[in-house]
Protein backbone atom coordinates (compact mmCIF):
# COMPACT_ATOMS: atom_id res chain seq x y z
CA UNK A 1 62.75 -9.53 -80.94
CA UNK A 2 65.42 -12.60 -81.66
CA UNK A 3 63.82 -15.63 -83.16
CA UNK A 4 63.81 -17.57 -79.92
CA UNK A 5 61.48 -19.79 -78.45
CA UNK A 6 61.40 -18.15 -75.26
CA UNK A 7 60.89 -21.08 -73.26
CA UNK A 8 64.16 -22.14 -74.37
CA UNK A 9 66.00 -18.89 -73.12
CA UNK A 10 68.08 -20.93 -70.39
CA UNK A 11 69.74 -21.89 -73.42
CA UNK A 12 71.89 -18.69 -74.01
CA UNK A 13 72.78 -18.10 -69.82
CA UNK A 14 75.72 -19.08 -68.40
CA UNK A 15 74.21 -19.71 -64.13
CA UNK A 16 77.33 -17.98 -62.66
CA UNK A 17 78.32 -17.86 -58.73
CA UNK A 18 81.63 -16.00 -59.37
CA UNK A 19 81.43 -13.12 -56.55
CA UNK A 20 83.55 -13.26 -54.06
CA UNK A 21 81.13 -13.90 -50.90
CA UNK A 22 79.21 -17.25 -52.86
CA UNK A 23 79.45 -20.27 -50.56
CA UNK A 24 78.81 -23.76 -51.33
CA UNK A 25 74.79 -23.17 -50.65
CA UNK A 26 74.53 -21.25 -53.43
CA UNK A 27 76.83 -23.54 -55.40
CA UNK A 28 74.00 -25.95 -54.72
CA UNK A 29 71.30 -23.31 -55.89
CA UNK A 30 72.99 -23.03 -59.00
CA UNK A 31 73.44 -27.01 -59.29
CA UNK A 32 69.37 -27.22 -58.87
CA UNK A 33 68.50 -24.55 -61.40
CA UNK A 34 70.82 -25.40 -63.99
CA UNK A 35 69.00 -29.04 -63.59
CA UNK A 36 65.58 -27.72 -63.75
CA UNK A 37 65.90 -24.89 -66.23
CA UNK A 38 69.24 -26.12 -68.29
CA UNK A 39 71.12 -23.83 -68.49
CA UNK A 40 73.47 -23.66 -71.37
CA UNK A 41 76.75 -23.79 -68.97
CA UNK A 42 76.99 -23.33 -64.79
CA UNK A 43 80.26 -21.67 -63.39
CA UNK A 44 81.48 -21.22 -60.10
CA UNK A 45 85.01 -19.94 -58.54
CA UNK A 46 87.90 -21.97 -58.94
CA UNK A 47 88.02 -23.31 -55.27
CA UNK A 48 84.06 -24.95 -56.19
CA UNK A 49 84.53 -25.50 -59.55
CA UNK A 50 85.30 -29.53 -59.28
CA UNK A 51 82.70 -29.97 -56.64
CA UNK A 52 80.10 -28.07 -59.88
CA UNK A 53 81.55 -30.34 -62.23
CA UNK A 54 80.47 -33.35 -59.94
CA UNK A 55 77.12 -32.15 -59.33
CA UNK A 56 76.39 -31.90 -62.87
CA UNK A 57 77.73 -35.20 -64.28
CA UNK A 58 74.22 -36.43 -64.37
CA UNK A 59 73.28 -33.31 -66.49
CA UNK A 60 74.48 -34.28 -70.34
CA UNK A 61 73.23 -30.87 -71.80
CA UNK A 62 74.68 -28.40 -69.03
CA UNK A 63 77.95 -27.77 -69.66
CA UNK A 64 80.41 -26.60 -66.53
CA UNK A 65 82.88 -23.68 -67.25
CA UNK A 66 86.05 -22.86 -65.54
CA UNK A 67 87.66 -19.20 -64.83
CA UNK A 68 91.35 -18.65 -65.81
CA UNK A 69 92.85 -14.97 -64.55
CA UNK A 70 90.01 -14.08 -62.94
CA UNK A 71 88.99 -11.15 -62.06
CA UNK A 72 92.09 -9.18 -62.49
CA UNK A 73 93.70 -10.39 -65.40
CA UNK A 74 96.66 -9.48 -64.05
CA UNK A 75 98.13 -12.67 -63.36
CA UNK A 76 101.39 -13.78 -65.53
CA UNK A 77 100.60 -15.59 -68.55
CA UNK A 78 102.63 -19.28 -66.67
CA UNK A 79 99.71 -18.82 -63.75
CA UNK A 80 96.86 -18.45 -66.60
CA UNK A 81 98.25 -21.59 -68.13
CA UNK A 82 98.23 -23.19 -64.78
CA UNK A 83 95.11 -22.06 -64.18
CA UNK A 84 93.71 -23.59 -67.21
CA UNK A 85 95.45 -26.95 -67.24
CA UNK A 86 93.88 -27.41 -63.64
CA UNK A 87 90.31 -26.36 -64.51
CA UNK A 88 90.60 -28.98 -67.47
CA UNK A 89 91.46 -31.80 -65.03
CA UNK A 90 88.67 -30.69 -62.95
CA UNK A 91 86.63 -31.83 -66.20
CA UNK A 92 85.08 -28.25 -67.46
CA UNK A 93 84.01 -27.90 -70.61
CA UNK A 94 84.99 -24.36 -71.56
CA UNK A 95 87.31 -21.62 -70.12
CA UNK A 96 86.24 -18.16 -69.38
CA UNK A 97 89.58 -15.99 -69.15
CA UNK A 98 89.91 -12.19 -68.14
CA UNK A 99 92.72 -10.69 -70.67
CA UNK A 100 95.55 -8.80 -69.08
CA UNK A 101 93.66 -5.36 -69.07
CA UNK A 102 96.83 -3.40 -67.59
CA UNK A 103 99.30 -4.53 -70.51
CA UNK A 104 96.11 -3.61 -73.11
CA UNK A 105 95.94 0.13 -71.59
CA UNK A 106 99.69 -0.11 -71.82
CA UNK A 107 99.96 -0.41 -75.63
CA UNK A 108 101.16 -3.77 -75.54
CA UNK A 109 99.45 -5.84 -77.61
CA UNK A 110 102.00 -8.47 -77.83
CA UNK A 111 101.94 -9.63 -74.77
CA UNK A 112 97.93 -9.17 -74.48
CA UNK A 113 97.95 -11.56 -77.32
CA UNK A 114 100.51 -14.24 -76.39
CA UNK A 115 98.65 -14.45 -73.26
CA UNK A 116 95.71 -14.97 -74.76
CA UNK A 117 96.82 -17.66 -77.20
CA UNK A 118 98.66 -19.71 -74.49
CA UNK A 119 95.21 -20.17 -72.65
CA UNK A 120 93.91 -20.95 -75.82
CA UNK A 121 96.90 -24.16 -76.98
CA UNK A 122 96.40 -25.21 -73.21
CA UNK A 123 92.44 -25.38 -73.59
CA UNK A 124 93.34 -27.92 -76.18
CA UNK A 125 90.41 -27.32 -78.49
CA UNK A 126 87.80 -26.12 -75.45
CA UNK A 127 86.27 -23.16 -76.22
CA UNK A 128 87.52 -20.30 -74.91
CA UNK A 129 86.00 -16.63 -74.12
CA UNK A 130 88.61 -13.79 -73.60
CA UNK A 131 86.89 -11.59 -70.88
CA UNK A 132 87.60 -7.65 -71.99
CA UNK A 133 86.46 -5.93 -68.88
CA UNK A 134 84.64 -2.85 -70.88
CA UNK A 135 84.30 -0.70 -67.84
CA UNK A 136 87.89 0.00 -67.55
CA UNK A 137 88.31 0.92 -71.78
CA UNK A 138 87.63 3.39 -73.87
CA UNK A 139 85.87 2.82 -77.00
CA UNK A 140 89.31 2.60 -79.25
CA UNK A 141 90.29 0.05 -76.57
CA UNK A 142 87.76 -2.57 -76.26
CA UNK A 143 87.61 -2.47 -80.40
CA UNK A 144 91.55 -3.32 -80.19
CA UNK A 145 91.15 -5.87 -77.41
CA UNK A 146 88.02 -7.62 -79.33
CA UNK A 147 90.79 -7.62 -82.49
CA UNK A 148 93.60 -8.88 -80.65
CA UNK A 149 91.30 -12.20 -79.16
CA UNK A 150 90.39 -12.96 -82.06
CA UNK A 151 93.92 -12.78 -83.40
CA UNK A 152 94.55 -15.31 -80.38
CA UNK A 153 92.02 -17.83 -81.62
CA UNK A 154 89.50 -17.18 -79.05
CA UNK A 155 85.63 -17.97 -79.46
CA UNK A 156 83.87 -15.93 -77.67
CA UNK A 157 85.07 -12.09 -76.74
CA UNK A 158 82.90 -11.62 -73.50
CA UNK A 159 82.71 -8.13 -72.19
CA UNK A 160 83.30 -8.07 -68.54
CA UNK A 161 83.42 -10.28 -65.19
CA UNK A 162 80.57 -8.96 -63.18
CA UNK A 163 82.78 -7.31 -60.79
CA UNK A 164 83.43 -4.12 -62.90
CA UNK A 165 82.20 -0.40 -61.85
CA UNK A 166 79.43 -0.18 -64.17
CA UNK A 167 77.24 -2.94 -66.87
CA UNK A 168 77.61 -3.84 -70.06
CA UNK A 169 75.48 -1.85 -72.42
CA UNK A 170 73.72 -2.61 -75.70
CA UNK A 171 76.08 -0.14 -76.98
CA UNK A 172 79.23 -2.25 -76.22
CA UNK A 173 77.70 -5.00 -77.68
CA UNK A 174 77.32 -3.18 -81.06
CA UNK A 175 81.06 -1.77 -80.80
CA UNK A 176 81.79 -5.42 -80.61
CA UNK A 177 79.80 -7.36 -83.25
CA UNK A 178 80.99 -4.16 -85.60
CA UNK A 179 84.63 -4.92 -85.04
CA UNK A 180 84.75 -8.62 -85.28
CA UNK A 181 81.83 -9.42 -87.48
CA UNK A 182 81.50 -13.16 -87.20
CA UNK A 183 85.13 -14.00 -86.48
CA UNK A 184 84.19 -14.80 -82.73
CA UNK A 185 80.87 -15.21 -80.63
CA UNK A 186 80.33 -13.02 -78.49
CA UNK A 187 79.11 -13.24 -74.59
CA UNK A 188 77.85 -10.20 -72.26
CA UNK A 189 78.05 -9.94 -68.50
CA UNK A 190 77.36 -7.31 -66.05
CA UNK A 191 74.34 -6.23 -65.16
CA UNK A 192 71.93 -8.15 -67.49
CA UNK A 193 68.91 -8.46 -65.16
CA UNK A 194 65.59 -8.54 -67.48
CA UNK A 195 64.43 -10.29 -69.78
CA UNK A 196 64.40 -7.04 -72.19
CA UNK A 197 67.67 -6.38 -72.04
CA UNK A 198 68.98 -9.74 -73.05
CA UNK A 199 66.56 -9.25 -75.57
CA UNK A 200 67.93 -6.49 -76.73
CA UNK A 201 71.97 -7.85 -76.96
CA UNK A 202 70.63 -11.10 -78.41
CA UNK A 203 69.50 -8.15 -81.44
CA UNK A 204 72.68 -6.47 -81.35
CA UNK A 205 74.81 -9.68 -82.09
CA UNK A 206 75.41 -11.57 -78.48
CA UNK A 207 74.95 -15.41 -78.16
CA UNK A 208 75.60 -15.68 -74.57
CA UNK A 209 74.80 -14.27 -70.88
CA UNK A 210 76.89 -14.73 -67.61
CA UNK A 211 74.24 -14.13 -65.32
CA UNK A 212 74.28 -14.67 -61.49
CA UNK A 213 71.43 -17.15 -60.25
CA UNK A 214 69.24 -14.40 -59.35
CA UNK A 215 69.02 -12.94 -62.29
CA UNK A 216 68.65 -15.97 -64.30
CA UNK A 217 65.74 -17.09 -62.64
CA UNK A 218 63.66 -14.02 -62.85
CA UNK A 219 65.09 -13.97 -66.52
CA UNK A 220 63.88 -17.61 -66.97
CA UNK A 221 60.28 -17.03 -65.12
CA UNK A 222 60.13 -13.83 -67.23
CA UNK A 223 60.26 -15.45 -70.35
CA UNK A 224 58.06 -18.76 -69.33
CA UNK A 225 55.25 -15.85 -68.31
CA UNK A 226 55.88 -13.79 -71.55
CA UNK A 227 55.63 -17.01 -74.00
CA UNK A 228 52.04 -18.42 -71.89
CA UNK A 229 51.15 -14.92 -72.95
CA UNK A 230 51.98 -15.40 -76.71
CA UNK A 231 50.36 -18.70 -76.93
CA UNK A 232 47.13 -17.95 -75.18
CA UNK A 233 46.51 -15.25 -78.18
């Protein structure tokens, strides 16, 4: 088990409402758990994302992210930039960005690269985390796309968006942390939904969890009951 205090585990989640069907009640949900538990960072999709940034302005140690790309990817590198230079004026802290996953498949790592890097000159020193999407790569491809964002500058490589076909493993996590060492962080999402599993990343070399509120609060509860445990003996 990481050396964690685990009622500090809020700490490594990242509260996200990024499905498609969220509306601005759980927005709110998110805005009173990330007060109560803080929660390293809160996101929500693009057209709340000013309204979370509001909410939390009261909330020093909750930071507010912003989604560039997302969930495809496939947008052109000008709209990525857009999308990044508006999420910034909303006032987030930190940009979450899906790579362009077709042009990766394709072979062509130039332009998966320059894409990446011209979210990363318009985050103007914000951290940014390249989202892979793992479910749609091979092996040989998610080690090449992990290389490449770091290349870029990035600071996190984070494995998927939560809308793929199947979850991040603790597998992919391991493929990651052995291709990039400690050149970038790295953040999971997708199907992290005990307190075990996160556990189990946090082992293999992740720092971070996008986690939708449901999750995060059975996570959080599961780790408050687990360290009462630990004390009590």
């Amino acid at each position: 088990m990481p050396n964690l205090d685990l009622t500090k585990i809020a700490r490594v989640i990242d509260i996200s409402g990024v499905r498609t069907d969220v509306a601005l009640e759980e927005v709110d949900r998110i805005v009173e758990a990330s007060k109560k538990h803080h929660f390293i960072a809160a996101f929500a999709m693009p057209c709340f994302t000013r309204y979370l940034v509001e909410q939390l302005s009261d909330t020093e140690d909750v930071m507010v992210g912003g989604v560039v790309g997302f969930p495809s990817g496939a947008d052109t590198t000008f709209v990525k930039v857009a999308d990044a230079k508006e999420m910034i004026a909303y006032g987030v802290d930190e940009l979450d960005m899906v790579i362009n996953v077709g042009a990766l498949k394709s072979g062509e790592y130039d332009l998966v690269r320059d894409d990446i890097k011209a979210v990363v000159e318009a985050a103007n020193g914000r951290p940014v985390k390249s989202i892979l999407e793992i479910c749609y790569l091979t092996d040989d491809e998610i080690a090449r796309g992990a290389e490449i964002a770091v290349e870029a500058g990035v600071t996190y490589v984070k494995t998927g968006t939560g809308w793929g076909p199947r979850p991040t493993t603790v597998d992919t996590i391991r493929l990651i942390k052995s291709t990039i060492g400690n050149a970038a962080l790295i953040k999971a999402a997708g199907g992290i939904r005990t307190l075990d599993t996160l556990l189990e990343m946090m082992d293999a070399g992740c720092s971070r969890f996008g986690i939708g509120i449901n999750s995060a609060l059975k996570i959080v509860e599961e780790a408050y009951e687990r360290a009462s445990v630990l004390v009590a003996r």
